[in-house]
C-alpha atoms as a PDB file:
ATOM      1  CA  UNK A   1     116.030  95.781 101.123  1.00  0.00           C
ATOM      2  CA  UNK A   2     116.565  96.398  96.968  1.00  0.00           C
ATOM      3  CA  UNK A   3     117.279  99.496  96.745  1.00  0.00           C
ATOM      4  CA  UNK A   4     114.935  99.820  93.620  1.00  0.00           C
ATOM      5  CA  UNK A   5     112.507 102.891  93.341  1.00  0.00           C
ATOM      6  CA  UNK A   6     109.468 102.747  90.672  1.00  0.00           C
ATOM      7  CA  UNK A   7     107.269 105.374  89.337  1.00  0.00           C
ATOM      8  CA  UNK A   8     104.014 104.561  87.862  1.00  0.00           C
ATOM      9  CA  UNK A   9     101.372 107.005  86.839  1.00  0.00           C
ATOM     10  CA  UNK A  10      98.134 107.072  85.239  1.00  0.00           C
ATOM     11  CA  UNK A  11      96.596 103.554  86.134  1.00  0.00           C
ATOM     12  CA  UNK A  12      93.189 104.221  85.633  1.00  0.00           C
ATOM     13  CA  UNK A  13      91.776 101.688  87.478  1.00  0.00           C
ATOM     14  CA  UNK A  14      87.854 101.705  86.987  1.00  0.00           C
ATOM     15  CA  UNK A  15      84.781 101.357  88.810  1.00  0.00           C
ATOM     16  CA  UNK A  16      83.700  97.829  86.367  1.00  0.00           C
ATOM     17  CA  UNK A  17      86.196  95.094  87.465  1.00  0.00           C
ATOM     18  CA  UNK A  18      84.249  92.563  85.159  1.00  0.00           C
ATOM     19  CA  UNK A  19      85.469  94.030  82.204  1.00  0.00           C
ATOM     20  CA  UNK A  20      87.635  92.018  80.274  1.00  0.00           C
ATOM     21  CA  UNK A  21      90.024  94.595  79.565  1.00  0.00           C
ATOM     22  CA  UNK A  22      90.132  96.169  83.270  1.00  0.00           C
ATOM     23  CA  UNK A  23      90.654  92.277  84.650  1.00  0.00           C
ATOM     24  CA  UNK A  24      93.812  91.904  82.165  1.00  0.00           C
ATOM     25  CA  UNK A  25      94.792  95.462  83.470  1.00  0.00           C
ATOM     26  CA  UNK A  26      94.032  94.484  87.266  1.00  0.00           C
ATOM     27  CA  UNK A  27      96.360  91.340  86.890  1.00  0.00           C
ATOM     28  CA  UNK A  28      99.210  92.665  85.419  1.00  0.00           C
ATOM     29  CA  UNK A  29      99.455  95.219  87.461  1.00  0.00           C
ATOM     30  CA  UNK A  30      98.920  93.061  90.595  1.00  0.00           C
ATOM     31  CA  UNK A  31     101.408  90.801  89.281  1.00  0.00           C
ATOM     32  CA  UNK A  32     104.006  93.420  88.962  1.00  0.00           C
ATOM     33  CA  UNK A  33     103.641  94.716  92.521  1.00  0.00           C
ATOM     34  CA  UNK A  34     104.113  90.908  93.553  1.00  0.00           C
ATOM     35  CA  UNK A  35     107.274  90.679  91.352  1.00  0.00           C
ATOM     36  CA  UNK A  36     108.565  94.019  93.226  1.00  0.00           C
ATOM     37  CA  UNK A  37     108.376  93.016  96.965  1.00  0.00           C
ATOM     38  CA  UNK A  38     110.714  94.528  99.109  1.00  0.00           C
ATOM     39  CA  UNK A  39     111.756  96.970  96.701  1.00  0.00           C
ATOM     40  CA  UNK A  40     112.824 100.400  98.208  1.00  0.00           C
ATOM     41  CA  UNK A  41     109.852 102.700  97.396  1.00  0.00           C
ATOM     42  CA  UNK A  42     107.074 102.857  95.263  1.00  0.00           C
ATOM     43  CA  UNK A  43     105.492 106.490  93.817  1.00  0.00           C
ATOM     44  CA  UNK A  44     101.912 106.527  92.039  1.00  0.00           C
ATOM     45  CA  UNK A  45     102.232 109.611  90.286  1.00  0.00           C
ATOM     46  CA  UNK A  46      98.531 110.265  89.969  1.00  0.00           C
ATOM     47  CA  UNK A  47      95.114 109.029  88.290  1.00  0.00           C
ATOM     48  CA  UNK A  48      95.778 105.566  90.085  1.00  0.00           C
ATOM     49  CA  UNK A  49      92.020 105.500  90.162  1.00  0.00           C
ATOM     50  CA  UNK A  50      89.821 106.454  87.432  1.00  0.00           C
ATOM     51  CA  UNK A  51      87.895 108.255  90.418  1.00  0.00           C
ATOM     52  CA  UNK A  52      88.291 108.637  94.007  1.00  0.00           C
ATOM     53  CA  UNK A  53      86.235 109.718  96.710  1.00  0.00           C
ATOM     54  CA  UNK A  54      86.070 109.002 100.247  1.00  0.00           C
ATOM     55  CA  UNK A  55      82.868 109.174 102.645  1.00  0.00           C
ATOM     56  CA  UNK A  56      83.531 109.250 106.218  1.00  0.00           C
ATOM     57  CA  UNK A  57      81.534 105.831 106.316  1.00  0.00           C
ATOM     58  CA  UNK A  58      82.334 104.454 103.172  1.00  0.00           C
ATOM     59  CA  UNK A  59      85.140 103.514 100.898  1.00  0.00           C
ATOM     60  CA  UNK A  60      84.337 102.203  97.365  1.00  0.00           C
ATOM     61  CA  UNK A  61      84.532  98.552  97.235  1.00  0.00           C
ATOM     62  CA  UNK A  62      84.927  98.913  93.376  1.00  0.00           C
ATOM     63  CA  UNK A  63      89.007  98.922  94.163  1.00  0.00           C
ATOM     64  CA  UNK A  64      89.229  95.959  97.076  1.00  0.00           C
ATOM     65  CA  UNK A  65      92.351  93.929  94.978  1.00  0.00           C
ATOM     66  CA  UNK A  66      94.302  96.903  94.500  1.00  0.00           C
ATOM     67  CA  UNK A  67      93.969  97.886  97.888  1.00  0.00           C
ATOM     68  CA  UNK A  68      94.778  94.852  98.675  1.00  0.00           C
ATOM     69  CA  UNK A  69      97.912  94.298  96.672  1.00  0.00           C
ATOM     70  CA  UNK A  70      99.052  97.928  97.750  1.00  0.00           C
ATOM     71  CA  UNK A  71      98.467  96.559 101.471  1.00  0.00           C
ATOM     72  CA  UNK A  72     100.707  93.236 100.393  1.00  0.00           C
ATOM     73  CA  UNK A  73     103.453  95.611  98.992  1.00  0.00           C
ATOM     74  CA  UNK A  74     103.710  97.940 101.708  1.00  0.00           C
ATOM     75  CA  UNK A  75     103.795  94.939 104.317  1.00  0.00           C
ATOM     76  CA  UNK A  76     106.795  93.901 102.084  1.00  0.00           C
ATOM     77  CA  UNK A  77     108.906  96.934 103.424  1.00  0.00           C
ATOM     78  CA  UNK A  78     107.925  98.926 100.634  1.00  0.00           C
ATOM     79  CA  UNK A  79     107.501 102.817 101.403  1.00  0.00           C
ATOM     80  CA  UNK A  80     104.572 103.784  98.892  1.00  0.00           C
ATOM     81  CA  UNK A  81     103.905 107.564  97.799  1.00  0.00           C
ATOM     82  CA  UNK A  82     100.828 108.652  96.110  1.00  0.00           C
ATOM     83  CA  UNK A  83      99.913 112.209  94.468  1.00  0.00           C
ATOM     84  CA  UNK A  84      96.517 112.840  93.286  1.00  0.00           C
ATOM     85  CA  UNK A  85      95.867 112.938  89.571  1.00  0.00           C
ATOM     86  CA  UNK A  86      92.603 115.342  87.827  1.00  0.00           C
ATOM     87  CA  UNK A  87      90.697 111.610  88.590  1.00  0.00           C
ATOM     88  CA  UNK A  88      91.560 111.192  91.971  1.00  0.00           C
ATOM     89  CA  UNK A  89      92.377 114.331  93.542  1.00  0.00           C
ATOM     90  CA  UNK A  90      90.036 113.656  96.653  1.00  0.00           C
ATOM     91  CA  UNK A  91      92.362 110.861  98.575  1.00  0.00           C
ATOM     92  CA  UNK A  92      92.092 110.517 102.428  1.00  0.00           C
ATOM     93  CA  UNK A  93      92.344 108.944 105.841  1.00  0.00           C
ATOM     94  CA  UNK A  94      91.765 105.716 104.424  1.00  0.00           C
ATOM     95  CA  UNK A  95      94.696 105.633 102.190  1.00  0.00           C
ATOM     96  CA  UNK A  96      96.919 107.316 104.449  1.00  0.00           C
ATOM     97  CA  UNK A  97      95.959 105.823 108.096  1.00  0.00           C
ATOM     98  CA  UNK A  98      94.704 102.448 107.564  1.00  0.00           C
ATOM     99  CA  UNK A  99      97.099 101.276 104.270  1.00  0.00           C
ATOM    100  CA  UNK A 100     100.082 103.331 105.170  1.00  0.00           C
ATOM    101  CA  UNK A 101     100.700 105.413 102.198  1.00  0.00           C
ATOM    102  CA  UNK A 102     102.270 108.498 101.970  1.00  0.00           C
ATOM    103  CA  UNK A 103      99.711 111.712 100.406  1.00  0.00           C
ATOM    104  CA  UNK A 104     102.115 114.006  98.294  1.00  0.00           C
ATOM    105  CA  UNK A 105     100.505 117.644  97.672  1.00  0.00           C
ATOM    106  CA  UNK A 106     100.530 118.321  94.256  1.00  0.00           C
ATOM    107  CA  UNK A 107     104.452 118.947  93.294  1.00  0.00           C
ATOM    108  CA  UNK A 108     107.451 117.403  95.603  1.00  0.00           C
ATOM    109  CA  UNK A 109     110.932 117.261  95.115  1.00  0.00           C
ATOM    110  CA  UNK A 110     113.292 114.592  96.839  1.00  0.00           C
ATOM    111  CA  UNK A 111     116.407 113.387  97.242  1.00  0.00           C
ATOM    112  CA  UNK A 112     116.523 110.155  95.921  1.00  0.00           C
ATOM    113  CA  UNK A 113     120.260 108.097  95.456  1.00  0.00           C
ATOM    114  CA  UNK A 114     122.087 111.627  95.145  1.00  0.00           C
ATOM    115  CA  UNK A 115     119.308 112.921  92.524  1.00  0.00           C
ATOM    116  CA  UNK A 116     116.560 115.794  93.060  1.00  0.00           C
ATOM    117  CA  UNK A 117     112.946 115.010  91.680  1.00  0.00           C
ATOM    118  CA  UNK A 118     110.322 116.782  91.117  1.00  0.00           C
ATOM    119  CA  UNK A 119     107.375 114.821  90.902  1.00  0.00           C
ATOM    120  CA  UNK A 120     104.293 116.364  89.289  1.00  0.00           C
ATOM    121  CA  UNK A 121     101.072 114.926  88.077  1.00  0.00           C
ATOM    122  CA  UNK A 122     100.943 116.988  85.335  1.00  0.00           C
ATOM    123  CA  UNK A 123      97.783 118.527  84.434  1.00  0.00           C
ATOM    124  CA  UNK A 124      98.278 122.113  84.359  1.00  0.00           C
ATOM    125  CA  UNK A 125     101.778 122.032  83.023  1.00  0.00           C
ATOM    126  CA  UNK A 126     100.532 122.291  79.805  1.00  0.00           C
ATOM    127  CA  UNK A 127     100.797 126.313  78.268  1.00  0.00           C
ATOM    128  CA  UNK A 128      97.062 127.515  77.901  1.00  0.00           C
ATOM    129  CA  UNK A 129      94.446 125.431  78.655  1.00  0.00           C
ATOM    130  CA  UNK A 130      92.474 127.640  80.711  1.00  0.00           C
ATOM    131  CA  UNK A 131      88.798 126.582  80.448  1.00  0.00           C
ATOM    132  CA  UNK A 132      90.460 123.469  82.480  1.00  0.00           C
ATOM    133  CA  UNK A 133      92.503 125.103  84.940  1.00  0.00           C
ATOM    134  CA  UNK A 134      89.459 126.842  85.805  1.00  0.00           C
ATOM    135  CA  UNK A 135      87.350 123.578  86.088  1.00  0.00           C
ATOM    136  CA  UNK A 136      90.307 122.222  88.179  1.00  0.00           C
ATOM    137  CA  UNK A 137      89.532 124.984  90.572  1.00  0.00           C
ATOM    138  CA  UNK A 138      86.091 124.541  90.873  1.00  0.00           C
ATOM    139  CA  UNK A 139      86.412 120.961  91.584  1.00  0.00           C
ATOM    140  CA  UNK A 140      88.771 121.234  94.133  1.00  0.00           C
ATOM    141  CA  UNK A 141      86.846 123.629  95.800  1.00  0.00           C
ATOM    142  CA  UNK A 142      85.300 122.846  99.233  1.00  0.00           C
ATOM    143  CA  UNK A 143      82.154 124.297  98.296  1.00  0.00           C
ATOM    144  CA  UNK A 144      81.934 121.454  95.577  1.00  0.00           C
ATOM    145  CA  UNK A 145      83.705 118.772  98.034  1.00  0.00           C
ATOM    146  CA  UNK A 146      80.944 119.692 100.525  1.00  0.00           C
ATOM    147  CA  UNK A 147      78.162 118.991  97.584  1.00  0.00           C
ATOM    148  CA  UNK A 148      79.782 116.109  96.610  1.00  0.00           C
ATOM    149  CA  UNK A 149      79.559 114.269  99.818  1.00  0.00           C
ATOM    150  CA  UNK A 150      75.860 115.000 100.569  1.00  0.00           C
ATOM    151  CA  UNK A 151      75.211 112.754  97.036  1.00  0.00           C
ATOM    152  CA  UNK A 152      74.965 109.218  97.409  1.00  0.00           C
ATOM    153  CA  UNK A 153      78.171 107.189  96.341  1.00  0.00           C
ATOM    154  CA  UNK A 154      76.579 105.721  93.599  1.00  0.00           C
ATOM    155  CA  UNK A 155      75.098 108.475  92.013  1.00  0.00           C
ATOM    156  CA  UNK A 156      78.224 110.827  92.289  1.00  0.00           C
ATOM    157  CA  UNK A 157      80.230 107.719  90.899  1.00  0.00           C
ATOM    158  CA  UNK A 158      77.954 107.022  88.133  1.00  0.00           C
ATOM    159  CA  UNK A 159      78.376 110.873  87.379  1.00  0.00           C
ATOM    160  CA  UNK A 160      82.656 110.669  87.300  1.00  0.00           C
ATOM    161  CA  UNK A 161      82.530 107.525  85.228  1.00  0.00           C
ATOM    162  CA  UNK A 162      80.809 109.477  82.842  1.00  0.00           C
ATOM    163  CA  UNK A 163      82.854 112.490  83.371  1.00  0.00           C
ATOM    164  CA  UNK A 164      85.645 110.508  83.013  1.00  0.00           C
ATOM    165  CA  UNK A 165      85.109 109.079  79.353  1.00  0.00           C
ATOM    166  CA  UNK A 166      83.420 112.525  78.065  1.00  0.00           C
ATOM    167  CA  UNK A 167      87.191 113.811  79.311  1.00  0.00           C
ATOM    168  CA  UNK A 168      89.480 111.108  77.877  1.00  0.00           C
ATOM    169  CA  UNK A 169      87.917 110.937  74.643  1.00  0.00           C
ATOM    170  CA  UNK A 170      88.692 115.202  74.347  1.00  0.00           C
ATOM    171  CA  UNK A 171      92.092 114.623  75.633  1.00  0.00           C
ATOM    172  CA  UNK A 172      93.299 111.406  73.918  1.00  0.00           C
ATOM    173  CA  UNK A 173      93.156 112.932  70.369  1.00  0.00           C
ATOM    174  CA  UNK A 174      96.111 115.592  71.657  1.00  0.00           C
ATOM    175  CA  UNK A 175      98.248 113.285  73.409  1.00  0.00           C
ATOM    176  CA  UNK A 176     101.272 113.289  71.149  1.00  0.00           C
ATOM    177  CA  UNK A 177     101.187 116.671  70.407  1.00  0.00           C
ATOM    178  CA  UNK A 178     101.092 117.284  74.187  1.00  0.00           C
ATOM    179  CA  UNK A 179     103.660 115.506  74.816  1.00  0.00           C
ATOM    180  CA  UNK A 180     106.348 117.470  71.724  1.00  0.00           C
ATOM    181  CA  UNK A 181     105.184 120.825  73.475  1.00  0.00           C
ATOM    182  CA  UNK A 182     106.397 119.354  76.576  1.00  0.00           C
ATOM    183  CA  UNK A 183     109.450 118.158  75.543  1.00  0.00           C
ATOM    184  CA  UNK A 184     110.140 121.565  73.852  1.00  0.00           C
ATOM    185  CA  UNK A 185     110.342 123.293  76.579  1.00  0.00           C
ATOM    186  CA  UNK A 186     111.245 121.197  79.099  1.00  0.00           C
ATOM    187  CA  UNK A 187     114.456 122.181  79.515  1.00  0.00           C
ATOM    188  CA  UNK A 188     113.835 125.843  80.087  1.00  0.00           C
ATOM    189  CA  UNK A 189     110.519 125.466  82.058  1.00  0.00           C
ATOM    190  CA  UNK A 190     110.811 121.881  84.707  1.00  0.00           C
ATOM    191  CA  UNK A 191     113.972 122.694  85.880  1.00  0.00           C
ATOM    192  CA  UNK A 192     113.883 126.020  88.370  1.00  0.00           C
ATOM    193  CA  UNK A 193     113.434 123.854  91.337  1.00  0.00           C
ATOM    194  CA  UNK A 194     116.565 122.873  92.252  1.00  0.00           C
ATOM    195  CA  UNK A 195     116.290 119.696  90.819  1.00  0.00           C
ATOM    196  CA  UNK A 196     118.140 118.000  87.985  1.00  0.00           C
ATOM    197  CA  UNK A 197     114.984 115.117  87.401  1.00  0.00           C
ATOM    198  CA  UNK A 198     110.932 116.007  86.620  1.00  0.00           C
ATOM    199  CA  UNK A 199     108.935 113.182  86.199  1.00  0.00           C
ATOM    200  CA  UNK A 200     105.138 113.543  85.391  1.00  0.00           C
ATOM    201  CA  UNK A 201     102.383 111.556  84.434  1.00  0.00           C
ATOM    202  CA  UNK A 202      98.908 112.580  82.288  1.00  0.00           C
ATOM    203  CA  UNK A 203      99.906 112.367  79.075  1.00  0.00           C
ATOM    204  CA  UNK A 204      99.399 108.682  78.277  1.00  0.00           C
ATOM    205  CA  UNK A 205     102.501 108.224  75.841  1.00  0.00           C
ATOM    206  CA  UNK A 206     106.185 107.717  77.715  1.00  0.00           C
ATOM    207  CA  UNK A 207     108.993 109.140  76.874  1.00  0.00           C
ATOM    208  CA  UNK A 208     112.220 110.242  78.512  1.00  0.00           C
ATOM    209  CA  UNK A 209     115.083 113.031  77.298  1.00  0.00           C
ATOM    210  CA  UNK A 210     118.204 114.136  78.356  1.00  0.00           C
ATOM    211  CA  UNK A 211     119.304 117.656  78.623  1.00  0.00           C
ATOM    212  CA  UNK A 212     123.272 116.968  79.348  1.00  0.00           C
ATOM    213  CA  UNK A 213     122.857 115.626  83.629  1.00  0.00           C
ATOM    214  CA  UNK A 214     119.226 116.836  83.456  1.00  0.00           C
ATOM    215  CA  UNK A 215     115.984 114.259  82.659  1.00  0.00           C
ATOM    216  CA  UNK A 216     112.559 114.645  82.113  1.00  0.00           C
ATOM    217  CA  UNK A 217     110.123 112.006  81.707  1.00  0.00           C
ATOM    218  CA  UNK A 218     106.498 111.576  81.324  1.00  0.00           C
ATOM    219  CA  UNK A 219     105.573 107.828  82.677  1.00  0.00           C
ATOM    220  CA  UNK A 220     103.208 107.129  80.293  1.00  0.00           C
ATOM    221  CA  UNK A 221     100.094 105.112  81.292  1.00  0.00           C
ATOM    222  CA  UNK A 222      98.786 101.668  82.210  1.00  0.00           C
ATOM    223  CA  UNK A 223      96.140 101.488  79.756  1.00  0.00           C
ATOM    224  CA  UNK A 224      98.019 100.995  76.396  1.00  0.00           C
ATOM    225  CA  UNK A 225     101.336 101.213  77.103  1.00  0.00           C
ATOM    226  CA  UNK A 226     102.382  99.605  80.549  1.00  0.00           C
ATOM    227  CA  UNK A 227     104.602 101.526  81.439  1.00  0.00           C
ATOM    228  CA  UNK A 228     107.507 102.855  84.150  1.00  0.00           C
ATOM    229  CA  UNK A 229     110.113 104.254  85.579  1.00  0.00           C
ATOM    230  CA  UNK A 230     113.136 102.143  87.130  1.00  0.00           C
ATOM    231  CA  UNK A 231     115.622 104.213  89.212  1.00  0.00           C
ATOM    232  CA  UNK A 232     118.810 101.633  90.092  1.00  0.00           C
ATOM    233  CA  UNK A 233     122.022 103.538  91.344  1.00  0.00           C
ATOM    234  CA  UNK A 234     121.210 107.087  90.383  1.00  0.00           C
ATOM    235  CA  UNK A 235     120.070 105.503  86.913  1.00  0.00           C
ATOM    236  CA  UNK A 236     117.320 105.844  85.099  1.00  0.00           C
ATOM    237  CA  UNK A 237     115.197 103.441  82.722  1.00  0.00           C
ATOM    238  CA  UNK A 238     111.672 103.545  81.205  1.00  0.00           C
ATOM    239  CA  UNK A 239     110.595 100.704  80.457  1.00  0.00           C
ATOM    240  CA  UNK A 240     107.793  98.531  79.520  1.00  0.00           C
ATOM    241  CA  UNK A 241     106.064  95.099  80.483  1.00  0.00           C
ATOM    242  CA  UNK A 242     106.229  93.950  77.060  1.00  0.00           C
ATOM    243  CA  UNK A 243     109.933  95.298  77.005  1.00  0.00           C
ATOM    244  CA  UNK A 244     111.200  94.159  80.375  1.00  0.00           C
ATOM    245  CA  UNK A 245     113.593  96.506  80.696  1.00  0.00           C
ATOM    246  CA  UNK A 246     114.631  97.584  77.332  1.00  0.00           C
ATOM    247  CA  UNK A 247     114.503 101.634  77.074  1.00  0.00           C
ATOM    248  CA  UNK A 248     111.775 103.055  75.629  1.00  0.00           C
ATOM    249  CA  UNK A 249     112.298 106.070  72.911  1.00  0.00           C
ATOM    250  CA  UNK A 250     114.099 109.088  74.080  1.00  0.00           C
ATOM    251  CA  UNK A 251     112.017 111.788  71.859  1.00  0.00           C
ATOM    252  CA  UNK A 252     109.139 111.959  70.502  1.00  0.00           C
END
């Protein structure tokens, strides 16, 4: 078994496979898990899906490959943890029970080769931001997870792939000043847990920094940037497909 551990976030996968940019997305990223058979374990630090949603009687077929290639992996001997991201908050029985991954509430910490992380989605880490924190709540809510499920799939999905562009395009124009505040105060905010690693998805722009044995890193995405964590031997390294395996920039 390679004792190799991964961290990907922020895959947006998307409900129209035909698209030529979601098929390019779709095979690299299938390609990559094939590459990384056998490694030790695998986390999907939220937003793997650009929604999620289960019915008791059906799952969306929109996602069959990935599911798929997730099912190849974990056959592989590959332990695979997923957290739910703002997109895909509502995962269930089917990914747990009948692929075998692990559901992660919101924030975890493990031990992983003689480091402690803290693995967070992200999306209320930001200072402020209210209005959405609030909206997070509602959504979450089981009044709303009851309404939800008494729409038919296609109408509720037709409403989050709307939701879901309205969102991005609000969010995307921020993203690099997001991620400076971040990195600001990092070092005095991520790092009351007992752990000496945070690693967190949502902002679509990777970086990673070094506060003397402490690191933080935000993953990045798999939209523009294709990118990940590496964790070899208690070491670090974000990297990138068009890298492959050179760092990626420390600061931002």
């Amino acid at each position: 078994m390679n004792d190799t551990i991964i961290f990907i976030s922020d895959t947006h996968f998307k409900f129209n496979s035909n698209d030529p940019r979601e098929k390019v997305k779709r095979t690299l990223f299938l390609d990559f898990l094939r590459t990384n058979h056998g490694i030790s374990r695998l986390y999907l630090v939220g937003d793997t899906f650009d929604f999620w949603f289960e019915y008791e009687s059906a799952i969306p077929s929109y996602f069959f490959d990935i599911l798929g290639g997730l099912a190849e992996l974990r056959k592989s001997g590959t332990e695979i943890m997923i957290t739910g991201g703002n997109h895909d908050y509502w995962l269930g029985s089917f990914i747990s029970e009948k692929l075998g991954l692990t559901i992660l509430p919101d924030e975890v910490t493990h031990d992983i080769q003689g480091r402690k992380v803290t693995i967070n989605h992200g999306d209320i880490l930001m200072p402020g931001d209210y209005g959405y924190k609030l909206l997070r709540m509602v959504i979450r809510s089981r009044p709303a997870i009851w309404f939800a499920k008494l729409l038919h799939p296609a109408i509720l999905f037709r409403f989050a792939s709307w939701f879901s562009q309205t969102s991005k395009e609000f969010t995307s124009a921020g993203t690099k000043r997001n991620a400076r505040q971040l990195f600001s105060i990092a070092e005095s905010t991520f790092f009351d847990r007992g752990n000496d690693t945070f690693v967190m998805g949502h902002v679509h722009l990777p970086g990673i920094r070094h506060f003397g044995e402490k690191t933080f890193v935000i993953l990045g995405d798999w939209e523009r940037h294709y990118s990940y964590l590496r964790l070899t031997g208690g070491k670090f390294s974000l990297e990138d497909l068009q890298s492959e395996g050179k760092r990626l920039i420390e600061t931002l």
